[in-house]
ModelCIF file with pLDDT and N, C-alpha, C, O atoms, coordinates in Angstrom:
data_MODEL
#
_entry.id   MODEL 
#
_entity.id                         1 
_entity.type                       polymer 
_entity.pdbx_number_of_molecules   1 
#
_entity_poly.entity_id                      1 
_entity_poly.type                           'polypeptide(L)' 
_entity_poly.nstd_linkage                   no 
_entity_poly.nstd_monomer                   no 
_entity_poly.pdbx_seq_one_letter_code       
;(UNK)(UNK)(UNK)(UNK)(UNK)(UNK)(UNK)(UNK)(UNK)(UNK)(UNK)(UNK)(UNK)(UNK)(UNK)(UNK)
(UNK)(UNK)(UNK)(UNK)(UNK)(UNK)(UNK)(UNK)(UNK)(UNK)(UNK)(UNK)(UNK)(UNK)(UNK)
;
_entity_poly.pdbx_seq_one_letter_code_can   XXXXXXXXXXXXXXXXXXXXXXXXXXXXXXX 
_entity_poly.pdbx_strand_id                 A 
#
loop_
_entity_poly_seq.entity_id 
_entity_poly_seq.num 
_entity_poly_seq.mon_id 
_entity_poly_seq.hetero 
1 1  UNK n 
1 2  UNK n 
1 3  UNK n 
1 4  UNK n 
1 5  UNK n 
1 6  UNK n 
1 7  UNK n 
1 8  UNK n 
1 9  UNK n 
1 10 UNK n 
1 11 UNK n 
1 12 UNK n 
1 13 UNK n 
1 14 UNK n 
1 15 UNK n 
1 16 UNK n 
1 17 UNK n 
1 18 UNK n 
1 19 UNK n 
1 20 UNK n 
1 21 UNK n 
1 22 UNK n 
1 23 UNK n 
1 24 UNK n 
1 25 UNK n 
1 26 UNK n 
1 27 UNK n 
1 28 UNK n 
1 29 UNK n 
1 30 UNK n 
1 31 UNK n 
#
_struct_asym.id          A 
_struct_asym.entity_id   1 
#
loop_
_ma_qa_metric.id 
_ma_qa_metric.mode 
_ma_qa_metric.name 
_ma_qa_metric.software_group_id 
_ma_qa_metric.type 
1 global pLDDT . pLDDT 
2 local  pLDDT . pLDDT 
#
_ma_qa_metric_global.metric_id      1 
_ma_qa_metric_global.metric_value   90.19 
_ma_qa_metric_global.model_id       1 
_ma_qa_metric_global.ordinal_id     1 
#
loop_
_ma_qa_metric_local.label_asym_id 
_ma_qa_metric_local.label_comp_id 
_ma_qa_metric_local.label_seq_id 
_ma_qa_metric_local.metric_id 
_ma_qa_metric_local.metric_value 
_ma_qa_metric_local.model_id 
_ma_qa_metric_local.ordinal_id 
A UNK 1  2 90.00 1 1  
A UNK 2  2 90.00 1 2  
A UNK 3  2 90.00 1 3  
A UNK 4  2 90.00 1 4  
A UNK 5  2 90.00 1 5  
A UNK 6  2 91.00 1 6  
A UNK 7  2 88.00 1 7  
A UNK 8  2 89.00 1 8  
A UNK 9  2 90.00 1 9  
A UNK 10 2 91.00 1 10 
A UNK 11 2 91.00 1 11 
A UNK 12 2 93.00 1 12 
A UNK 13 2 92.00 1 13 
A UNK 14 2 92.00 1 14 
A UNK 15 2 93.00 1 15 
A UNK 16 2 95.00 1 16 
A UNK 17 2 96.00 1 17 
A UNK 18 2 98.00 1 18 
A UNK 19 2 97.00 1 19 
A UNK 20 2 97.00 1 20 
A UNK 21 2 97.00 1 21 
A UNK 22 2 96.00 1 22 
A UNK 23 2 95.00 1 23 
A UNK 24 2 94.00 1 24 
A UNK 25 2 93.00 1 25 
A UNK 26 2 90.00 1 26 
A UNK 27 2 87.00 1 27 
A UNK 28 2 83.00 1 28 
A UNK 29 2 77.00 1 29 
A UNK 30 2 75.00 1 30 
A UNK 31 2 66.00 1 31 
#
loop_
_atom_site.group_PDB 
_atom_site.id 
_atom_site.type_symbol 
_atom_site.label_atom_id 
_atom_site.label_alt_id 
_atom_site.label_comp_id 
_atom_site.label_asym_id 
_atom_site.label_entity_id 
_atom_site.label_seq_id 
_atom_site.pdbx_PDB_ins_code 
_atom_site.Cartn_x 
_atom_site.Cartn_y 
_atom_site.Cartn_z 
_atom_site.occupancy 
_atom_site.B_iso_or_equiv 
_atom_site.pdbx_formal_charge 
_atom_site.auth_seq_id 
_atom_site.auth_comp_id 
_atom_site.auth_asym_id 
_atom_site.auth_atom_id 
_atom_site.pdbx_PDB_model_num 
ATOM 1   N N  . UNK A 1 1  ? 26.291 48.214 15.116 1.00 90.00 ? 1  UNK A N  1 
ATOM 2   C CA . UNK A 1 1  ? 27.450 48.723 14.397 1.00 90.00 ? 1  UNK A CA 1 
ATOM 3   C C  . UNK A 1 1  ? 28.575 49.165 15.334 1.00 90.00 ? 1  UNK A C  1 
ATOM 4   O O  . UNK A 1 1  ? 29.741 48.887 15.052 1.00 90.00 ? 1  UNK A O  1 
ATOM 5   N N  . UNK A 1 2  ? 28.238 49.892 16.515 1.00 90.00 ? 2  UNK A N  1 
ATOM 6   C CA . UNK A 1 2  ? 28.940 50.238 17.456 1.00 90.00 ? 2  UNK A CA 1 
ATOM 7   C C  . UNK A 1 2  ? 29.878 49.280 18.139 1.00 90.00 ? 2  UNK A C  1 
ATOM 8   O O  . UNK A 1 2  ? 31.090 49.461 18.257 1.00 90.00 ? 2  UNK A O  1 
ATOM 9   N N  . UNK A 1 3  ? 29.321 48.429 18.496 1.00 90.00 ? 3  UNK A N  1 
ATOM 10  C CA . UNK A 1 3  ? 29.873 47.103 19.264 1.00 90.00 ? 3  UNK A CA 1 
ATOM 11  C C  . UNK A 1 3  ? 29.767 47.227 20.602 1.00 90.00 ? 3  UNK A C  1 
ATOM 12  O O  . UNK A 1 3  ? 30.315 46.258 21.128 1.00 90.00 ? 3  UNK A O  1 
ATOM 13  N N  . UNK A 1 4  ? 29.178 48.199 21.637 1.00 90.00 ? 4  UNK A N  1 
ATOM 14  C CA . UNK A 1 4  ? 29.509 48.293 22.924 1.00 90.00 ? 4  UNK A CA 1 
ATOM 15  C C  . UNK A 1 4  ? 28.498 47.331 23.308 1.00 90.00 ? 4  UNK A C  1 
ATOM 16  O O  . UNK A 1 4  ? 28.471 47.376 24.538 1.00 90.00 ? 4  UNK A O  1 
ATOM 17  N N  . UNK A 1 5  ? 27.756 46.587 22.947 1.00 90.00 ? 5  UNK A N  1 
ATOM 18  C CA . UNK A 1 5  ? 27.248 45.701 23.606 1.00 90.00 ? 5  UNK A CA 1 
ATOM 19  C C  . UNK A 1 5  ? 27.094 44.216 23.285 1.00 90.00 ? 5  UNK A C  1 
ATOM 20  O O  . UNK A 1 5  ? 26.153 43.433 23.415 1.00 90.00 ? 5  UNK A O  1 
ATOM 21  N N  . UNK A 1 6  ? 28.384 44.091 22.802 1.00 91.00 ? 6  UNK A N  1 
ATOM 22  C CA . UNK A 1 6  ? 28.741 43.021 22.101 1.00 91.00 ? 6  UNK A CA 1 
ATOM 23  C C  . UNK A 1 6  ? 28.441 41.401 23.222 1.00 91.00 ? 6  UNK A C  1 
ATOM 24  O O  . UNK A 1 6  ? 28.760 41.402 24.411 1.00 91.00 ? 6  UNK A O  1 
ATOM 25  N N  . UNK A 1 7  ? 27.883 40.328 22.620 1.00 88.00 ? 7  UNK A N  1 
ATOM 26  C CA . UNK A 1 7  ? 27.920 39.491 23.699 1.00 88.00 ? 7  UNK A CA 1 
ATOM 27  C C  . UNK A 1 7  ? 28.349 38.084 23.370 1.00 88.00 ? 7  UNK A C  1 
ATOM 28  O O  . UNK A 1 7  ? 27.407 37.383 22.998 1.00 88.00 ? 7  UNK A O  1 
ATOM 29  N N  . UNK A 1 8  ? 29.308 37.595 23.402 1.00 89.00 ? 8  UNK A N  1 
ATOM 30  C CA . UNK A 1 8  ? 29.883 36.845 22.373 1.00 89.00 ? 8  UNK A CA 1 
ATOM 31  C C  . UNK A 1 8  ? 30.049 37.430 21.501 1.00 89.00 ? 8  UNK A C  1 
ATOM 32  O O  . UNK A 1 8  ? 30.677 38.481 21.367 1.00 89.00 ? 8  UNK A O  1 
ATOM 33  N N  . UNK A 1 9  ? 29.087 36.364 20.242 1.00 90.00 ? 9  UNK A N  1 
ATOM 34  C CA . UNK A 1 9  ? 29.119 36.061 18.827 1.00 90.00 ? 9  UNK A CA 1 
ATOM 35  C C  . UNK A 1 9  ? 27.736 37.057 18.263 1.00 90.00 ? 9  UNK A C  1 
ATOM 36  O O  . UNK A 1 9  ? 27.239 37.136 17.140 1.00 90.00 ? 9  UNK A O  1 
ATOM 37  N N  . UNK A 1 10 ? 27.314 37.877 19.790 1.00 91.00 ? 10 UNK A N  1 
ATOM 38  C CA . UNK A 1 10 ? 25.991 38.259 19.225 1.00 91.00 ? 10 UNK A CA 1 
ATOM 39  C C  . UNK A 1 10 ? 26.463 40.162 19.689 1.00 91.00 ? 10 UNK A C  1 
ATOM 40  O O  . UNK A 1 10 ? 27.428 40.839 20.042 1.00 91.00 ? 10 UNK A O  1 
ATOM 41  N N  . UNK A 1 11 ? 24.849 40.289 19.332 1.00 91.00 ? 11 UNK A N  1 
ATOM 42  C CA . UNK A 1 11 ? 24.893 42.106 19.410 1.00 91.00 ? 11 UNK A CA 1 
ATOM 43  C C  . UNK A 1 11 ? 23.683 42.230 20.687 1.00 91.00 ? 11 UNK A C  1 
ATOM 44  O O  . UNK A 1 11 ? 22.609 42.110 20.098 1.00 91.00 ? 11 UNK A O  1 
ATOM 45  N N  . UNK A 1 12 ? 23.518 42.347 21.609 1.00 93.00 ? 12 UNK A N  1 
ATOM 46  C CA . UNK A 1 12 ? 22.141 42.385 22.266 1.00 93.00 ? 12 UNK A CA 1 
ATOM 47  C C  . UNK A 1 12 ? 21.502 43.528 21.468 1.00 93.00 ? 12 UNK A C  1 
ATOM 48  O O  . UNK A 1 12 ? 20.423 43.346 20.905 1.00 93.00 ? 12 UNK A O  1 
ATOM 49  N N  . UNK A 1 13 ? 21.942 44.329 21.426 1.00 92.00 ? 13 UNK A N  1 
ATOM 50  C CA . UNK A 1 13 ? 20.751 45.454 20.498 1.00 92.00 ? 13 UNK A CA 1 
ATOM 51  C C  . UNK A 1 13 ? 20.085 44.790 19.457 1.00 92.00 ? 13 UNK A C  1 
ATOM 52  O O  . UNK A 1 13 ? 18.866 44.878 19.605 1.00 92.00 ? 13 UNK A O  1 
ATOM 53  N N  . UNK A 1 14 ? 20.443 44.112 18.389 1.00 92.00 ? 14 UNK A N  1 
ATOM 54  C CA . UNK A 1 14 ? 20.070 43.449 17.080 1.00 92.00 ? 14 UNK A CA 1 
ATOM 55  C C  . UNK A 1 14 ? 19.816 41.995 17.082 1.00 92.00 ? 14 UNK A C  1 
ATOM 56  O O  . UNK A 1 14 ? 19.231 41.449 16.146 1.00 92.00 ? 14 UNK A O  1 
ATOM 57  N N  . UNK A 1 15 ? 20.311 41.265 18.274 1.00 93.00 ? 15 UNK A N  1 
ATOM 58  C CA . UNK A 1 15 ? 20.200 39.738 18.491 1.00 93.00 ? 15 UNK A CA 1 
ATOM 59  C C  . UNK A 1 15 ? 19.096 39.687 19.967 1.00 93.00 ? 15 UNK A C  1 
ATOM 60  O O  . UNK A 1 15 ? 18.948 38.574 20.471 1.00 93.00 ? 15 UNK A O  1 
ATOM 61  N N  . UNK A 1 16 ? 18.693 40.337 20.321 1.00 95.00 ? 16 UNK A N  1 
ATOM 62  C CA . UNK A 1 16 ? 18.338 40.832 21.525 1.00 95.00 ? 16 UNK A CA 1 
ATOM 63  C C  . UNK A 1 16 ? 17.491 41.882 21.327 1.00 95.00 ? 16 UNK A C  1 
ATOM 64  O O  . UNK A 1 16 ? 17.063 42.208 20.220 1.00 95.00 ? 16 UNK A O  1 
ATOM 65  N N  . UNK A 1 17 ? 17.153 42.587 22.666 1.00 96.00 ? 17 UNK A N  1 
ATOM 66  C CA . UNK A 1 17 ? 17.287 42.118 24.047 1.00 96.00 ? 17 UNK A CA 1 
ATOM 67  C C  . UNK A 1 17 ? 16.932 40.557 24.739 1.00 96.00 ? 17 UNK A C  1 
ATOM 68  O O  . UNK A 1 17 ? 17.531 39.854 25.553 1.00 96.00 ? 17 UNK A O  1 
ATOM 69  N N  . UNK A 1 18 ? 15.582 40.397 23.940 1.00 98.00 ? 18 UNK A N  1 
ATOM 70  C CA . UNK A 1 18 ? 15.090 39.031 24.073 1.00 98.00 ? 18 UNK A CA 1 
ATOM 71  C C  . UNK A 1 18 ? 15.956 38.101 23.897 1.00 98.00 ? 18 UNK A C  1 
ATOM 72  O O  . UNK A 1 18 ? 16.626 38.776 23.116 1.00 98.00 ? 18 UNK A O  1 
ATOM 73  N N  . UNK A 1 19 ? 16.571 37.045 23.954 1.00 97.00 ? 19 UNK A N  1 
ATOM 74  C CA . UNK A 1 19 ? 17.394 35.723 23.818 1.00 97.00 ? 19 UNK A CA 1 
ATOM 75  C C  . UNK A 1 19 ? 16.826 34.625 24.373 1.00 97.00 ? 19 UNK A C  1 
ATOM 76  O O  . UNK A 1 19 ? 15.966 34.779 25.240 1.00 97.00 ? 19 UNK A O  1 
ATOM 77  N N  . UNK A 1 20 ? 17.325 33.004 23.847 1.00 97.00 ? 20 UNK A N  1 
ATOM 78  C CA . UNK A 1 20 ? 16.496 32.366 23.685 1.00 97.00 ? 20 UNK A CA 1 
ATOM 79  C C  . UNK A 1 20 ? 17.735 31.988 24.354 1.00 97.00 ? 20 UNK A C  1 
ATOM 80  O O  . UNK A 1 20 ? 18.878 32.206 23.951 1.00 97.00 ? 20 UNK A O  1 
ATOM 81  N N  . UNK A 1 21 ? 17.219 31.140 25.886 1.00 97.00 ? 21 UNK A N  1 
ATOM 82  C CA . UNK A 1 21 ? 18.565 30.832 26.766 1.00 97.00 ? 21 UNK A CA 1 
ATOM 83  C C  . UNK A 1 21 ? 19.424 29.807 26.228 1.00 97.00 ? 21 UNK A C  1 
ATOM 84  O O  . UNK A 1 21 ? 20.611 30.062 26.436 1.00 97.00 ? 21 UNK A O  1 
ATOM 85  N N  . UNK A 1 22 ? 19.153 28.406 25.417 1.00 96.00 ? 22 UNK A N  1 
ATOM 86  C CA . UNK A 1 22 ? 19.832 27.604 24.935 1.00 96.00 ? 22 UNK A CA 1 
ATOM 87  C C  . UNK A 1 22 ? 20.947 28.489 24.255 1.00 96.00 ? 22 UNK A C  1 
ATOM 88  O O  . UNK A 1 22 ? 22.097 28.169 24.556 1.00 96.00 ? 22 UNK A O  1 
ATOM 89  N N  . UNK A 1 23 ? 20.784 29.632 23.320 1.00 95.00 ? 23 UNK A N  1 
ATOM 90  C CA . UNK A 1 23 ? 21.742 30.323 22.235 1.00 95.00 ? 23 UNK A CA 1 
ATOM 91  C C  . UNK A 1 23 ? 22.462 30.573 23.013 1.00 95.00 ? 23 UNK A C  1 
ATOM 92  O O  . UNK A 1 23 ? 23.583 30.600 22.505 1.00 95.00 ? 23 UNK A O  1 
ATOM 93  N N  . UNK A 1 24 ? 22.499 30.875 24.425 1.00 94.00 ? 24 UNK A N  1 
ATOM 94  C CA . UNK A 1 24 ? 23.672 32.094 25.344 1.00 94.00 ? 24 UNK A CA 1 
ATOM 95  C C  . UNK A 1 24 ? 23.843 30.964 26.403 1.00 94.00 ? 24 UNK A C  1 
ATOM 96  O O  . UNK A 1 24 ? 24.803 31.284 27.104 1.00 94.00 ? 24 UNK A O  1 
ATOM 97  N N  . UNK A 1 25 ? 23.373 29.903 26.772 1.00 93.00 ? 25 UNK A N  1 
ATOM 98  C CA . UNK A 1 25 ? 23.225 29.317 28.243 1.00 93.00 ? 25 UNK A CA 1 
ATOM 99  C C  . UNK A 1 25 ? 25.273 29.329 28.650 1.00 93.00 ? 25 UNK A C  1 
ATOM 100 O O  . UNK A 1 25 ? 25.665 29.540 29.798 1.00 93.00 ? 25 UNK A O  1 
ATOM 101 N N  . UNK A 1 26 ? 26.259 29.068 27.477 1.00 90.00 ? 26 UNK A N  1 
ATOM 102 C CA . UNK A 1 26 ? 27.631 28.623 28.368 1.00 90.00 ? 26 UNK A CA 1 
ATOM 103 C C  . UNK A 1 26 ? 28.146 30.550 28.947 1.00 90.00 ? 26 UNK A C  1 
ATOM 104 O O  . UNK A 1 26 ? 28.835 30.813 29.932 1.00 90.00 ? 26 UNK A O  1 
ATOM 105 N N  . UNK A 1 27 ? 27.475 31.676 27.862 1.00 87.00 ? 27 UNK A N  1 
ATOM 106 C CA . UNK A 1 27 ? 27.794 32.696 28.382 1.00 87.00 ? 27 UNK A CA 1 
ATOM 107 C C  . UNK A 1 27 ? 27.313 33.572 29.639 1.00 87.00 ? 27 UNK A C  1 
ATOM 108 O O  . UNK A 1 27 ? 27.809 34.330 30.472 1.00 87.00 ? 27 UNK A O  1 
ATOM 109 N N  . UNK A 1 28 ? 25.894 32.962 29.251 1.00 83.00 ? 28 UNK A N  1 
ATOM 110 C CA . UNK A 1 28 ? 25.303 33.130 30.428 1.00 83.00 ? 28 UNK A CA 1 
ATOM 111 C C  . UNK A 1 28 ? 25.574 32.807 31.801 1.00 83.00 ? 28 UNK A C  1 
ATOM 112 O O  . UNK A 1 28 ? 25.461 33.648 32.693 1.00 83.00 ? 28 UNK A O  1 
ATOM 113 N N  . UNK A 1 29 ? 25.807 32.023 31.933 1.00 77.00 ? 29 UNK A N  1 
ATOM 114 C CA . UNK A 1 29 ? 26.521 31.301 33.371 1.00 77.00 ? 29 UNK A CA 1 
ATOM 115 C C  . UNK A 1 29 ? 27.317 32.051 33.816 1.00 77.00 ? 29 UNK A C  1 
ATOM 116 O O  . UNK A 1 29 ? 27.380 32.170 35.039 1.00 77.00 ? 29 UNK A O  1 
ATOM 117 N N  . UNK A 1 30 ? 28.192 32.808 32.960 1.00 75.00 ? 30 UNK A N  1 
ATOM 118 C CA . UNK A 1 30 ? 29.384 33.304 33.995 1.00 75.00 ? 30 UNK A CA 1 
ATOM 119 C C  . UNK A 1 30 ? 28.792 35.266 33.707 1.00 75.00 ? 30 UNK A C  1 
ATOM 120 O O  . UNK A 1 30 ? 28.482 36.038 32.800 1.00 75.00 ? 30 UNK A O  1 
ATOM 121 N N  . UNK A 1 31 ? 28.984 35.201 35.480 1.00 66.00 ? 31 UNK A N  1 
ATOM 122 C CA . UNK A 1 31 ? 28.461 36.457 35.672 1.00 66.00 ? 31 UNK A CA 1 
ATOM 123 C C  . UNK A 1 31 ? 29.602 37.924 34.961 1.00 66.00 ? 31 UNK A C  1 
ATOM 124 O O  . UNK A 1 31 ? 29.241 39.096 35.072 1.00 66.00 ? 31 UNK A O  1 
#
């Protein structure tokens, strides 16, 4: 609800922590 850990299109708190690298791989890349 907060948004401070917004990552993209996702929430890591609620979409996450776990992620499935295909879903994040173009965000992932950039540090």
């Amino acid at each position: 609800w907060c948004g401070h850990c917004q990552f993209g299109p996702a929430f890591v708190c609620k979409d996450g922590p776990v992620m499935r690298y295909d879903a994040i791989a173009d965000l992932f890349s950039i540090p």
